[in-house]
Every structure is written in C-alpha cells, then in structure tokens.
Protein backbone atom coordinates (compact mmCIF):
# COMPACT_ATOMS: atom_id res chain seq x y z
CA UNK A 1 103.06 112.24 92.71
CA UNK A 2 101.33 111.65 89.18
CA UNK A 3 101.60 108.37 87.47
CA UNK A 4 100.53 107.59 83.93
CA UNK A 5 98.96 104.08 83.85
CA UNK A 6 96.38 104.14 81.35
CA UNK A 7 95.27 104.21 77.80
CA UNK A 8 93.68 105.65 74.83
CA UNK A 9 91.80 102.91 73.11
CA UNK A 10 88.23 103.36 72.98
CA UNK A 11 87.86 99.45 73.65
CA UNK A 12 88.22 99.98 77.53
CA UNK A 13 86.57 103.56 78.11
CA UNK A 14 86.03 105.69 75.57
CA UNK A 15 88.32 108.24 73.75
CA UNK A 16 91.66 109.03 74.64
CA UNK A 17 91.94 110.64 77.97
CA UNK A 18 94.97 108.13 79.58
CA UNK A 19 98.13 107.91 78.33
CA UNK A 20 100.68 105.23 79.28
CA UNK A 21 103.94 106.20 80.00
CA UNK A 22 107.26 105.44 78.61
CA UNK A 23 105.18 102.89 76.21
CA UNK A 24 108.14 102.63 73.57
CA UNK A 25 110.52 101.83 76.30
CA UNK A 26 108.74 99.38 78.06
CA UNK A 27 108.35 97.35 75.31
CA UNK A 28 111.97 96.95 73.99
CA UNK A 29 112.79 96.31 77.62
CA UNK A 30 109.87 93.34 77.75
CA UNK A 31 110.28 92.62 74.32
CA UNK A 32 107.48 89.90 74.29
CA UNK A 33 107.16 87.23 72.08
CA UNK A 34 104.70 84.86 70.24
CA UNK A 35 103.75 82.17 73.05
CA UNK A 36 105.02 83.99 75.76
CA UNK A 37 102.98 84.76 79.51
CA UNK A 38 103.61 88.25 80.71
CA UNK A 39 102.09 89.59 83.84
CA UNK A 40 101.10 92.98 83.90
CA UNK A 41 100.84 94.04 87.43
CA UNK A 42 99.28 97.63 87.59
CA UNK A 43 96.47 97.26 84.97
CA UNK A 44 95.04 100.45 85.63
CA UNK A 45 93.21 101.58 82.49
CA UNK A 46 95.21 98.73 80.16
CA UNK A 47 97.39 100.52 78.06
CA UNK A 48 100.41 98.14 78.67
CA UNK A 49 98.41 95.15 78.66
CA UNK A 50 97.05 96.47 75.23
CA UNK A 51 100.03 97.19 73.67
CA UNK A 52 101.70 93.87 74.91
CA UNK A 53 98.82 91.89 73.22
CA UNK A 54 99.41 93.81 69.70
CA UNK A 55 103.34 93.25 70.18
CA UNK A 56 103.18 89.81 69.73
CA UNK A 57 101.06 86.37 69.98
CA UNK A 58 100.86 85.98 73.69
CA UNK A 59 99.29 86.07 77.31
CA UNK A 60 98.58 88.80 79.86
CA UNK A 61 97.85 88.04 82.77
CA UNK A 62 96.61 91.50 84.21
CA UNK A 63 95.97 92.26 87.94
CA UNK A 64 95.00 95.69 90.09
CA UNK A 65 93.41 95.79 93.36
CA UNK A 66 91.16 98.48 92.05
CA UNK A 67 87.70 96.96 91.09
CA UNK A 68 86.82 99.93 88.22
CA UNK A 69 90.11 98.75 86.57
CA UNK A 70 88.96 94.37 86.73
CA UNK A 71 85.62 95.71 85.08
CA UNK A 72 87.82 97.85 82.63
CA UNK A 73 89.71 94.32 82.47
CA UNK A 74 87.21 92.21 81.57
CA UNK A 75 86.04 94.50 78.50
CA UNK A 76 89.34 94.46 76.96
CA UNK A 77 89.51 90.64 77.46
CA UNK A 78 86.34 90.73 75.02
CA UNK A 79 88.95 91.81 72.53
CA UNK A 80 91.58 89.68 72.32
CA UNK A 81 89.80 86.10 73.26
CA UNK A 82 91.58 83.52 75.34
CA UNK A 83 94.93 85.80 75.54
CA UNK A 84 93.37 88.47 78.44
CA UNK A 85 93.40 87.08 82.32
CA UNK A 86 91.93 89.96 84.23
CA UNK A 87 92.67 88.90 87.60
CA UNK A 88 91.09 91.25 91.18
CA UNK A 89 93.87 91.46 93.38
CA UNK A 90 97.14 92.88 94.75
CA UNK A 91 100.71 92.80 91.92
CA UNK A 92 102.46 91.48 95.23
CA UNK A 93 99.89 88.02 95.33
CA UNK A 94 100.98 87.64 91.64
CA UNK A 95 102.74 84.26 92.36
CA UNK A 96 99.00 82.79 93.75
CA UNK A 97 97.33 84.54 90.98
CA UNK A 98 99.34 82.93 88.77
CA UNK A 99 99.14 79.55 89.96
CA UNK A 100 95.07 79.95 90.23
CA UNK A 101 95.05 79.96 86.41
CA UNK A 102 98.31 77.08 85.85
CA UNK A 103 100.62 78.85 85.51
CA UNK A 104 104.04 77.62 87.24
CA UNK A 105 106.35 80.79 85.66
CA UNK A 106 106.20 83.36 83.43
CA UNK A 107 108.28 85.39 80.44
CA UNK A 108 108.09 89.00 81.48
CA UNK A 109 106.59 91.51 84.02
CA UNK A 110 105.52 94.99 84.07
CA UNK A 111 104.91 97.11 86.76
CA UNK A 112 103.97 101.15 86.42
CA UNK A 113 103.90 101.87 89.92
CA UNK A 114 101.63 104.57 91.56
CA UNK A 115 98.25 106.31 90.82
CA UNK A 116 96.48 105.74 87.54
CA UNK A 117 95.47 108.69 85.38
CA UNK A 118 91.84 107.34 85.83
CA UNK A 119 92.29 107.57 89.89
CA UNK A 120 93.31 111.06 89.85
CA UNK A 121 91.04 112.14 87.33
CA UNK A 122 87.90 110.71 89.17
CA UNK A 123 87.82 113.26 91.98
CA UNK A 124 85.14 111.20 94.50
CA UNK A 125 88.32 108.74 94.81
CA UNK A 126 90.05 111.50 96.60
CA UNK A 127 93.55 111.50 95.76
CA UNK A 128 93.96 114.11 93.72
CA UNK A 129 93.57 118.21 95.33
CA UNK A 130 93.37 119.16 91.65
CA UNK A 131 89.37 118.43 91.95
CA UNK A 132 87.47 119.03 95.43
CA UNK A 133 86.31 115.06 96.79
CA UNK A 134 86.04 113.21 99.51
CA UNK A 135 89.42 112.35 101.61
CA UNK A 136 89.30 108.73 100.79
CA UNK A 137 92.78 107.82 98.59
CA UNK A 138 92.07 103.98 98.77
CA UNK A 139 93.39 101.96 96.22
CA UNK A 140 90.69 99.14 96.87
CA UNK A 141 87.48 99.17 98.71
CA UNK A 142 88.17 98.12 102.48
CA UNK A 143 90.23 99.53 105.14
CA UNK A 144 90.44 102.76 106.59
CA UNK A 145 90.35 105.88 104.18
CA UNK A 146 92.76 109.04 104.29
CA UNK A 147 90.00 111.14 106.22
CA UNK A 148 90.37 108.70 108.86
CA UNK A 149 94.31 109.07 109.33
CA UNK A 150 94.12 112.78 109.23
CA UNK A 151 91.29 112.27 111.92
CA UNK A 152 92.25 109.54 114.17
CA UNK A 153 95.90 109.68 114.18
CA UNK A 154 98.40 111.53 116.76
CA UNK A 155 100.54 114.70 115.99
CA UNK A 156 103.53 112.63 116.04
CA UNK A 157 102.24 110.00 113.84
CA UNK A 158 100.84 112.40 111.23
CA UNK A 159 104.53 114.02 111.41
CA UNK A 160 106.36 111.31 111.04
CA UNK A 161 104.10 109.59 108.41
CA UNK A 162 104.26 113.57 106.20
CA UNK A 163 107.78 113.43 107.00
CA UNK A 164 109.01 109.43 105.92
CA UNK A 165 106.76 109.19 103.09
CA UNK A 166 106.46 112.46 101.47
CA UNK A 167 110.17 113.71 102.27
CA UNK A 168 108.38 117.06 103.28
CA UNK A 169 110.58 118.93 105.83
CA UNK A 170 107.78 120.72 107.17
CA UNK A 171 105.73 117.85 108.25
CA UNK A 172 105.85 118.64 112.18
CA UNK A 173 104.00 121.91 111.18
CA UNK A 174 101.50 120.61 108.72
CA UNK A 175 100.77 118.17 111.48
CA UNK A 176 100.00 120.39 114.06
CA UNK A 177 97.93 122.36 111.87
CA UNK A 178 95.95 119.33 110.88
CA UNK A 179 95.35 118.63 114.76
CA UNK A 180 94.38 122.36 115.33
CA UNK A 181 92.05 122.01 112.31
CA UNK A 182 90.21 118.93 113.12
CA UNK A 183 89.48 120.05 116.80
CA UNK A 184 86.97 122.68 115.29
CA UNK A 185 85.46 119.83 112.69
CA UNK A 186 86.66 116.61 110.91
CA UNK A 187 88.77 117.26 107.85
CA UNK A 188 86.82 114.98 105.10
CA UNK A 189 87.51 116.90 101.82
CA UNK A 190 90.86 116.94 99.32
CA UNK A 191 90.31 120.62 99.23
CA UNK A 192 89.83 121.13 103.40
CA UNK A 193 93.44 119.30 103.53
CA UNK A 194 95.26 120.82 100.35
CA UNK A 195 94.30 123.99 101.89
CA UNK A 196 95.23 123.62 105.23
CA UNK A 197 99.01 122.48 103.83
CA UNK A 198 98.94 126.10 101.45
CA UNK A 199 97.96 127.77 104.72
CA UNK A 200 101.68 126.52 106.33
CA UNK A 201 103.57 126.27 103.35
CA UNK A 202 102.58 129.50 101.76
CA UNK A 203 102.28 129.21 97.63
CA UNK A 204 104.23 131.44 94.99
CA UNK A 205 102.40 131.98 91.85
CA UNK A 206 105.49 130.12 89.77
CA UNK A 207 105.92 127.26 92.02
CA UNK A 208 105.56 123.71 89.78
CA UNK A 209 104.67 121.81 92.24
CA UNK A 210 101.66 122.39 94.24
CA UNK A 211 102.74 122.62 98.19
CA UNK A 212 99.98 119.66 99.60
CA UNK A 213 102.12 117.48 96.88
CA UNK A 214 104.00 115.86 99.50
CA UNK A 215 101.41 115.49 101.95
CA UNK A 216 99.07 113.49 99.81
CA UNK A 217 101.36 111.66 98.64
CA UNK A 218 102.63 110.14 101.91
CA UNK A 219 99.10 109.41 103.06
CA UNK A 220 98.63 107.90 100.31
CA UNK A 221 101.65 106.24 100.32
CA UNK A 222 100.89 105.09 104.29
CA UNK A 223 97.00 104.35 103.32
CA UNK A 224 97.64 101.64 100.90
CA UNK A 225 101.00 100.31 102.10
CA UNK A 226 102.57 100.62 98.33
CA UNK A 227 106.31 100.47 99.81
CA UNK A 228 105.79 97.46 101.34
CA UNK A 229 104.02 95.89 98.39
CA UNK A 230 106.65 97.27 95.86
CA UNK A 231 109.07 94.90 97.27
CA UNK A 232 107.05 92.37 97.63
CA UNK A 233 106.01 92.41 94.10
CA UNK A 234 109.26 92.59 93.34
CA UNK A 235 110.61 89.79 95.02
CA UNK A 236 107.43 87.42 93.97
CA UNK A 237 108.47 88.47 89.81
CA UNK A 238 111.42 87.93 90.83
CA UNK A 239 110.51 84.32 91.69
CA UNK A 240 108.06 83.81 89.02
CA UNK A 241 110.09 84.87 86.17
CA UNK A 242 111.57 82.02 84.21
CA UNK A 243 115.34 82.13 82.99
CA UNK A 244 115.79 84.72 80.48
CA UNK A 245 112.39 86.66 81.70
CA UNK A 246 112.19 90.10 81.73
CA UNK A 247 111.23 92.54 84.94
CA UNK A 248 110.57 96.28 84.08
CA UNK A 249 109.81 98.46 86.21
CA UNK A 250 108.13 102.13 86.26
CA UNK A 251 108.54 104.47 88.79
CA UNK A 252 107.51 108.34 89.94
CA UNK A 253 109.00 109.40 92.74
CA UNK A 254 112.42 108.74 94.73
CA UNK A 255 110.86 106.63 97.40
CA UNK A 256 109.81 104.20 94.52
CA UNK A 257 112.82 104.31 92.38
CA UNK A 258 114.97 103.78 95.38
CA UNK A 259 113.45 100.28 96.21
CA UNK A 260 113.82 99.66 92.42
CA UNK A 261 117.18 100.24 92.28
CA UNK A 262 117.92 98.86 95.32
CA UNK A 263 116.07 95.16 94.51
CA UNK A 264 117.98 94.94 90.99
CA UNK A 265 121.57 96.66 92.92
CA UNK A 266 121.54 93.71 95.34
CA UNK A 267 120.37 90.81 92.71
CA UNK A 268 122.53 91.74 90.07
CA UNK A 269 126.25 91.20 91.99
CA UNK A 270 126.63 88.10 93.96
CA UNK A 271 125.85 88.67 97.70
CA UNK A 272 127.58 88.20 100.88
CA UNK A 273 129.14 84.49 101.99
CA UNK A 274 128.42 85.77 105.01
CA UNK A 275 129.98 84.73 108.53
CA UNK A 276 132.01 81.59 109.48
CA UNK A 277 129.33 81.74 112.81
CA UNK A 278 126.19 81.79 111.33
CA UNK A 279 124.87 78.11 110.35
CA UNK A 280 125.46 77.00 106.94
CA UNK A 281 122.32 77.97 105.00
CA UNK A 282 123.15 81.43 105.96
CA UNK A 283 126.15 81.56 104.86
CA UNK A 284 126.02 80.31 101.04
CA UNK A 285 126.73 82.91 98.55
CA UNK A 286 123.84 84.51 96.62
CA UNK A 287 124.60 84.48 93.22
CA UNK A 288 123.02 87.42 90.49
CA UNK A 289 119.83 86.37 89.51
CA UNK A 290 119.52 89.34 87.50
CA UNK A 291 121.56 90.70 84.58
CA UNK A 292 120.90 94.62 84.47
CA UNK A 293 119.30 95.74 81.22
CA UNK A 294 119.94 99.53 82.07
CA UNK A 295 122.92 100.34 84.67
CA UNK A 296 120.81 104.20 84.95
CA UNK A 297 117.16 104.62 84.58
CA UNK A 298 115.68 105.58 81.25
CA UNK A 299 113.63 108.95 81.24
CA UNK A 300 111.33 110.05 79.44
CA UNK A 301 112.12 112.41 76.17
CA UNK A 302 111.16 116.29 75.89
CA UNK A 303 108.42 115.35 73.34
CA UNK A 304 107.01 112.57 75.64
CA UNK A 305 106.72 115.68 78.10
CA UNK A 306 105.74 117.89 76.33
CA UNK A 307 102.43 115.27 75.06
CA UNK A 308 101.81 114.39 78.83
CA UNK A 309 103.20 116.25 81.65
CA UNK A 310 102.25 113.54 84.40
CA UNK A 311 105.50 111.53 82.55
CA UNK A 312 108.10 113.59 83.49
CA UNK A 313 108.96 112.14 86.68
CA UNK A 314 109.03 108.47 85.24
CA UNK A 315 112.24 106.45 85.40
CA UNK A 316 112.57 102.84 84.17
CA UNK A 317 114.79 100.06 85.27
CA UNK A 318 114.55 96.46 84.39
CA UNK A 319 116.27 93.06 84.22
CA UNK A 320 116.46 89.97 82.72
CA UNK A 321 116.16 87.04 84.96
CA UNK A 322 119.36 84.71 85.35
CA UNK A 323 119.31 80.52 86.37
CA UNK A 324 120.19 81.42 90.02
CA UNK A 325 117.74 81.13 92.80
CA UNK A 326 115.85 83.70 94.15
CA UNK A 327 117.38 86.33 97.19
CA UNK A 328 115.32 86.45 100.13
CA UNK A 329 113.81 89.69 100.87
CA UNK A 330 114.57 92.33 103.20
CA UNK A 331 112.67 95.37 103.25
CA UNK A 332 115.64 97.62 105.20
CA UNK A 333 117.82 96.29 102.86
CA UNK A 334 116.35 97.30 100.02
CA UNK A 335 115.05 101.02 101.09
CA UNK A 336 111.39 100.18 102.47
CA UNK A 337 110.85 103.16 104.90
CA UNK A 338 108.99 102.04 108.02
CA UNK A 339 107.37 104.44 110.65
CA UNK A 340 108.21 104.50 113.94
CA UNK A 341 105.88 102.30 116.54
C-alpha cells in the first residue's frame, strides 16, 4: 500500500518531492470557511493542512503520531501565525487534543489514511522494500518494531496476521518460510523479508505490484494497529463535528475503505429499534447523523495518475454531520478485522 500525504511547499522541507492526493477533491468536500476549526488528522508532510489554510480564514488543528511530521508542523505554523495547532499524537485522541487547546467542536475533518510519501521515501523507517532499511515500520517511536513480529511471533500468528491484513492467500507459506529463515539468523532488513516473500511467490517481469506488497502491508497494518484506530478516529470526528461539519475521508486499500464505508453506511440510515427484551436505552432508534456527500467513492482522474502513481488506489468518501447524536461504535460492525487469540 502507497499513500500520498504530503506536500510540495518549500516552507515545510524543501522542494517538491510529496504530493497530496486527491487535493481538489478534498477541498470541495471540506469546503472550509473564514472562522471555521478543521482538524487535520494525518499531517504527514502538511499538504492538506496547507492548502486548508490558503482556502479560507481559518484554524487547523493538525495531529500525527510521527514526531518528524510535529517538527515539520511546527515550521509551517511559523507561516500562518495563530491559525496552525501542531499537536504530537494519535487522529483517534483528536477529541482530548481538541479540548487541550478549547476547543468543544469543530467544522470539518480530514483524514488521508496510511503511509506518508515522506515514510516510504526515508528507507531507515523501514516500510518501504523499494530501498534496503532496517525492519522497523513504526509509525511512532515506542513499541515493538516489524523485525520483532517476524522474529518473535508463531507460524500461525504470522499466517494469520499475512493472511487478515494483507488479504494475501499465500500467507501460510510465506509464514513458514519466514520461520525457516529466521532459524538460520534474525530477519532485520526490508530487503531480507521482501526477498524471502519473491522467493515463495515467484515474480514475473510485468507484474504491477511487487509480490512482498501484501506482506508489508499487513505487518504494518498489525504493528501500528491502524484498523483499530481508523474507527476510532472515526467515531471521535464523528462526535466532535458540529452540525453541518464536514468528515472526509482518504483511503488506499480495501481494508481501509471498507471501515469507511461501513462507518458512514451505518450513520447515514437510521439504525435498529432493536428488541422489545433488551432494556430501554438499547432499544431507542439511532437516527442518521450523517447525510452522505458521495453515495460511491471519488477516484482519482487519469492525469492525477499519470502526475503521481502512489494516487491511484485513493478513494474518497465523506459526510456532512446531521443534529442527531452520535452511534456507538462497534468495530465488527463496521469491518475492523481482528486476529485470532
């Protein structure tokens, strides 16, 4: 999986190397306004945040877990003075974050879900096979990293973790390989592991899509629990929105998009009354709290394509928030995939 959080102004980095994604669309679905408070929840390199600021009089209040990206933060705050809240910290704790700085609600959120260009271009973060690094694929600084999964982990776990999170149908295979491998000597390198996978998987010289796609990806996906905290996040904008608020949401793979479309499917019809046997405050009706601003996702043109490739598995859904309360959330409900204990 490639995602395209980023940005090209020279105020945060240097010249253009990151590119965000669907930019157009993202802000006719936000459509900010003079005065308004938008939380951009995957700062990554800024490039929503940016634009957002130049769109209109208002307030970002930007957050990643990734410490590079609260430096990068903090620069571009320089810029636009008293309208930039760089904020350390997960998109999913954006209802605390929020209240740290006052405020109660906000007008819009963003979310471009996955891998920043500036992750996978920095090879000692280790999520990318495209450049030899270290097996590491954290999105923050703590916790185990992906060289201790590979390492640590049982067949079945590896297997099951390849298979739920990357959708690869080969996992039982890669995972026995990666138990055969490490017996001989720790696997600690992106290129030790993407080789490994070509080594089951076999590669033809016109495949797209390289074959240790889906591997990485699920570790990855596993590593830093980004499921879990996609509905989360989703459910705490969906709290913090004001009436009228916009949610928009960018996604690069099916595991992602399914949550996505899942959250705004259930929110966006009036739920269940429930049973006659369950006590009263489980039986009340849920009633939409969000109107559907696209019924399919928006994709990406040929030309955005064409410009940068890592696009071309974005899809973008949003909503605009309605008076009713909140749903609670449930994760099976809404497509979180959870590996067996």
């Amino acid at each position: 999986m490639m995602a395209g959080r980023g940005s090209n102004m020279a105020a945060v980095g240097g010249p253009a190397r990151h590119i965000p994604v669907m930019l157009e669309e993202v802000l006719a679905a936000l459509q900010p306004k003079d005065g308004d408070i938008v939380v951009d929840g995957t700062f990554g390199a800024g490039g929503y945040t940016k634009a957002i600021l130049d769109a209109a009089d208002c307030k970002v209040i930007a957050i990643d877990r990734d410490a590079e990206a609260f430096r990068l933060g903090g620069q571009l705050a320089e810029a636009y003075p008293g309208r930039l809240i760089a904020m350390l910290g997960r998109y999913a704790e954006m209802e605390a974050l929020a209240a740290s700085e006052g405020f109660e609600s906000v007008d819009g959120v963003a979310l471009d879900l996955g891998v920043s260009s500036m992750q996978l271009d920095q090879a000692e973060r280790g999520f990318s096979f495209a450049k030899d690094g270290p097996l590491d694929m954290r999105m923050g600084p703590d916790g185990p990293t992906a060289a201790d999964l590979v390492n640590s982990l049982s067949e079945r776990e590896l297997s099951d973790i390849i298979y739920i999170y990357g959708e690869e149908r080969r996992s039982r295979a890669i995972a026995k390989a990666i138990v055969a491998a490490r017996t001989e000597a720790p696997i600690t390198r992106t290129g030790e592991l993407a080789d490994l996978v070509v080594g089951v998987l076999g590669r033809k010289g016109d495949e797209p899509k390289h074959p240790a796609t889906r591997t990485f990806q699920a570790l990855r996906l596993y590593l830093n629990a980004e499921l879990d905290e996609l509905a989360k996040g989703l459910s705490a904008a969906e709290n913090l929105l004001k009436t009228g608020g916009r949610l928009v949401v960018v996604t690069f793979h099916s595991l992602e998009d399914r949550i996505a479309k899942r959250f705004f499917a259930s929110r966006s019809v009036a739920g269940p009354k429930g049973s006659r046997h369950l006590p009263e405050a489980e039986t009340q009706e849920f009633a939409p709290s969000f109107q559907l601003l696209n019924r399919r996702p928006l994709e990406p043109g040929n030309d955005e394509i064409q410009g940068n490739p890592r696009a071309r598995s974005a899809r973008l859904r949003a909503g605009e928030r309605t008076a009713a309360p909140a749903h609670p959330l449930d994760l099976a409900k809404i497509g979180v995939p959870q590996v067996p204990s």
